[in-house]
C-alpha atoms as a PDB file:
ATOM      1  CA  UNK A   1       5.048 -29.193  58.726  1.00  0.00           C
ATOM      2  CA  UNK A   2       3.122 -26.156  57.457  1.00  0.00           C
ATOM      3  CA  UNK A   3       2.385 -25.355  53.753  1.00  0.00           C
ATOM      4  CA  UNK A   4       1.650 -21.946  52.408  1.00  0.00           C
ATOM      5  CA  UNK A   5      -0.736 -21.210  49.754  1.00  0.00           C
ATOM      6  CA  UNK A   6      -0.295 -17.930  47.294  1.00  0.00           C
ATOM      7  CA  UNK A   7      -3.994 -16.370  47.006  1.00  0.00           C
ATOM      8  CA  UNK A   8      -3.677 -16.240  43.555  1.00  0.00           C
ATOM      9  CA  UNK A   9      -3.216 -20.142  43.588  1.00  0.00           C
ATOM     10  CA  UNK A  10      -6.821 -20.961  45.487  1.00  0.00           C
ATOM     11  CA  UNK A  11      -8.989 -21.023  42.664  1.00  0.00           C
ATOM     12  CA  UNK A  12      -9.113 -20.642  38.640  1.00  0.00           C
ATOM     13  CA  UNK A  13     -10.854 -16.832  39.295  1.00  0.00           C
ATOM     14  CA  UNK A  14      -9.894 -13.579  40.460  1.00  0.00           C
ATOM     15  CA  UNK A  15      -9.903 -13.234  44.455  1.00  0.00           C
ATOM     16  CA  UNK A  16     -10.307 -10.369  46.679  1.00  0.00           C
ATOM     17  CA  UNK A  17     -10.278 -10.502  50.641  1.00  0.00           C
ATOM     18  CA  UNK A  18     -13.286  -9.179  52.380  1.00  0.00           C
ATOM     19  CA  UNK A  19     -13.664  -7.503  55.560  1.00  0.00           C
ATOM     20  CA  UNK A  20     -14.659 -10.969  57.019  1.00  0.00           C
ATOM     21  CA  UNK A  21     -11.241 -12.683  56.211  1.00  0.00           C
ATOM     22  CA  UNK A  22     -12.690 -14.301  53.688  1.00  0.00           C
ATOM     23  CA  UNK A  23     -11.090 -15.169  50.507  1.00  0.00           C
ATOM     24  CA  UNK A  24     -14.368 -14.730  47.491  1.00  0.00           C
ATOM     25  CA  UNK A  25     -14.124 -15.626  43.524  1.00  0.00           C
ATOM     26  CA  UNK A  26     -15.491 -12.673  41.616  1.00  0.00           C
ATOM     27  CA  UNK A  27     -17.359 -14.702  38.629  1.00  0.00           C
ATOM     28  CA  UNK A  28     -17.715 -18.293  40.604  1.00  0.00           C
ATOM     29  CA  UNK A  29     -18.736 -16.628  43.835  1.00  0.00           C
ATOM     30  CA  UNK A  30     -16.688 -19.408  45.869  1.00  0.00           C
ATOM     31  CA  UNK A  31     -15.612 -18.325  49.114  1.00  0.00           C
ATOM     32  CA  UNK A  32     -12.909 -19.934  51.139  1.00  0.00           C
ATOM     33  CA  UNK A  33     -12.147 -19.369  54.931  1.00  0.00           C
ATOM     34  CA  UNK A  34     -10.017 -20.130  57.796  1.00  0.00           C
ATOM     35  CA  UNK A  35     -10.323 -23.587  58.318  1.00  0.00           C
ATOM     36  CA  UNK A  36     -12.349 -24.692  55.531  1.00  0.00           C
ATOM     37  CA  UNK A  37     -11.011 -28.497  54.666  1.00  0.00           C
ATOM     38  CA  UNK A  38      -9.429 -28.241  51.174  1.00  0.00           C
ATOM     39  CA  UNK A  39      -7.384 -30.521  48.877  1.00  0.00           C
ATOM     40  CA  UNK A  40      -4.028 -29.256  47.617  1.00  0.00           C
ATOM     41  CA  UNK A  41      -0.946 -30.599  45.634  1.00  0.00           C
ATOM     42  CA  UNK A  42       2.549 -29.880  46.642  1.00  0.00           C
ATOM     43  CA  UNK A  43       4.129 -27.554  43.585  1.00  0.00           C
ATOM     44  CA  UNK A  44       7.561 -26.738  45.939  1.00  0.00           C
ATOM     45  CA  UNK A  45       9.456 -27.441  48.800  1.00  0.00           C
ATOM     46  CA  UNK A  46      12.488 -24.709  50.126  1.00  0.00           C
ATOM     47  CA  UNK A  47      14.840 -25.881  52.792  1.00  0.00           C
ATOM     48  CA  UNK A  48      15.943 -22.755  53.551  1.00  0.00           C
ATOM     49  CA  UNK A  49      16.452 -22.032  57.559  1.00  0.00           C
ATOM     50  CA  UNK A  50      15.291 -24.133  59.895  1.00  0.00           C
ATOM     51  CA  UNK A  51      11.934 -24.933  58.832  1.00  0.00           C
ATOM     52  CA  UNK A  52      11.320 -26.130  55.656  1.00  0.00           C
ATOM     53  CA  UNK A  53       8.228 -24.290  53.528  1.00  0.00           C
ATOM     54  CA  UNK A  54       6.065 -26.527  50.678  1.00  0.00           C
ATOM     55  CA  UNK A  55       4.469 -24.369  48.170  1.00  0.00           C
ATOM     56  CA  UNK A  56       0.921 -25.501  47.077  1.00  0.00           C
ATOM     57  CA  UNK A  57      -1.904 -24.978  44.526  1.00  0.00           C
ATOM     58  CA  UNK A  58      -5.415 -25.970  44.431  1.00  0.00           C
ATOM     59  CA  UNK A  59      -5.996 -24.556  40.477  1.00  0.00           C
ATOM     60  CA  UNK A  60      -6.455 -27.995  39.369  1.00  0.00           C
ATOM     61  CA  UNK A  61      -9.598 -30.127  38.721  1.00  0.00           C
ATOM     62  CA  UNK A  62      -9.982 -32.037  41.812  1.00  0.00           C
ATOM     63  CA  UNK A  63      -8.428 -29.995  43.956  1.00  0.00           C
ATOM     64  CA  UNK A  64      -9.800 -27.155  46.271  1.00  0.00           C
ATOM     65  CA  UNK A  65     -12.192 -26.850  48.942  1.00  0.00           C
ATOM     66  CA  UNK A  66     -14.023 -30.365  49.659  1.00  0.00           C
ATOM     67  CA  UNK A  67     -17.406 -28.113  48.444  1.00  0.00           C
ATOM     68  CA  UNK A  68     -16.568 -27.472  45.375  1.00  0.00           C
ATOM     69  CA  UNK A  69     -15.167 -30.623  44.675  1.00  0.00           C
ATOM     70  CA  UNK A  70     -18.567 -32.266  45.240  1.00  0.00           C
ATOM     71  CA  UNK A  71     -20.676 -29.474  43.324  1.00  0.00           C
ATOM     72  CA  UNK A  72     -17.841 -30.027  40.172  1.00  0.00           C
ATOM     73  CA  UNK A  73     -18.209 -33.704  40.343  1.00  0.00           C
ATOM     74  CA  UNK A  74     -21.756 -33.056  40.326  1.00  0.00           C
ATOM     75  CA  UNK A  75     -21.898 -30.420  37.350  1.00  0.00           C
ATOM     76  CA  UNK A  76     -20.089 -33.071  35.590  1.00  0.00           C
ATOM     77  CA  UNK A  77     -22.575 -35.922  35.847  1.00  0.00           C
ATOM     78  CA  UNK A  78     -25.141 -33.824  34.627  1.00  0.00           C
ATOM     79  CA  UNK A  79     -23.534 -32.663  31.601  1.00  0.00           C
ATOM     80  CA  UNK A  80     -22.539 -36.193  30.837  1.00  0.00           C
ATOM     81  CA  UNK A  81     -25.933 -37.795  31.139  1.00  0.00           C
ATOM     82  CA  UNK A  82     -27.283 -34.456  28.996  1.00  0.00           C
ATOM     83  CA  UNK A  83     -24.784 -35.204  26.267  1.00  0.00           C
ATOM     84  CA  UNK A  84     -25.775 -39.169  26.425  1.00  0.00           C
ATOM     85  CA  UNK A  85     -29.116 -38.331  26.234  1.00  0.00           C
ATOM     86  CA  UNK A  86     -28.717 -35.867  23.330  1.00  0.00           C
ATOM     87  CA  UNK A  87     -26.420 -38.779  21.638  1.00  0.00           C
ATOM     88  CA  UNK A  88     -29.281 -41.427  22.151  1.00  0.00           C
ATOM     89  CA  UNK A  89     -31.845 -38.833  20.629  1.00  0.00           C
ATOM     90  CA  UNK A  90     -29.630 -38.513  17.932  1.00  0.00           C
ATOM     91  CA  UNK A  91     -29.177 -41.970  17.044  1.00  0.00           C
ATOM     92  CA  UNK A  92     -32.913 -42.348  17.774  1.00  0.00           C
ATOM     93  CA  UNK A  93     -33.387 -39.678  14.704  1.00  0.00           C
ATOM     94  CA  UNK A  94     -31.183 -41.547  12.250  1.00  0.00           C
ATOM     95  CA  UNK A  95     -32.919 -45.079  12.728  1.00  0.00           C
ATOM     96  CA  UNK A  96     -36.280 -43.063  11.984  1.00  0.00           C
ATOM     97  CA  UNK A  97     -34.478 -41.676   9.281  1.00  0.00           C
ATOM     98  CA  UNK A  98     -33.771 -44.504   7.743  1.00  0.00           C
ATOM     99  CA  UNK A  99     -36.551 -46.595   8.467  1.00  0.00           C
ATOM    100  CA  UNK A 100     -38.277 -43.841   6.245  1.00  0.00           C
ATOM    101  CA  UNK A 101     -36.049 -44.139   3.884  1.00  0.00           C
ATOM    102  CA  UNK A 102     -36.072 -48.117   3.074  1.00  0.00           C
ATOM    103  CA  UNK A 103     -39.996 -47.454   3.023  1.00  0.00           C
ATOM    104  CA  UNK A 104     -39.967 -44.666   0.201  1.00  0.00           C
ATOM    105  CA  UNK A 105     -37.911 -46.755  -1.609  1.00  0.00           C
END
């Protein structure tokens, strides 16, 4: 079976086609090409005719080329160790805070 993707369903940007058959993001800068492994989820299936055609998207986290899966799961690691760390500063502050506090008093 074959599945069909719209171009406007690839990725959560706008997308132009360049000379080079090459599907691009304008902001992101992501670039998607013939035969570029991707994940997609099924969003319709027509039985029209003799060959049935499945609609997809990739415009959902986890889905999309395998690339940009990676460099997302990656982003996302990074911002939650930065936010643990900035939570464990904070905490950090208040003890100190309070330590002061018992000592003034």
């Amino acid at each position: 079976m074959k599945g069909m993707i719209h171009i406007s369903q690839t990725m959560d940007d706008y997308v132009s086609f360049s000379k080079s058959n090459t599907l691009i993001g304008k902001s992101n800068k992501r670039s998607l090409k013939k035969g570029d492994l991707c994940l997609a989820r099924v969003v319709a299936i027509s039985h029209k005719g003799e060959d049935p055609k499945i609609g997809l998207t990739m415009r959902q986290p986890g889905l999309g080329k395998l690339e940009w899966i990676k460099e997302d799961k990656i982003k996302e690691q990074k911002e939650a160790k930065r936010i643990a760390k900035e939570e464990s500063g904070e905490k950090k502050g208040k003890r100190r805070k309070r330590k002061n506090d018992n000592r003034m008093v």
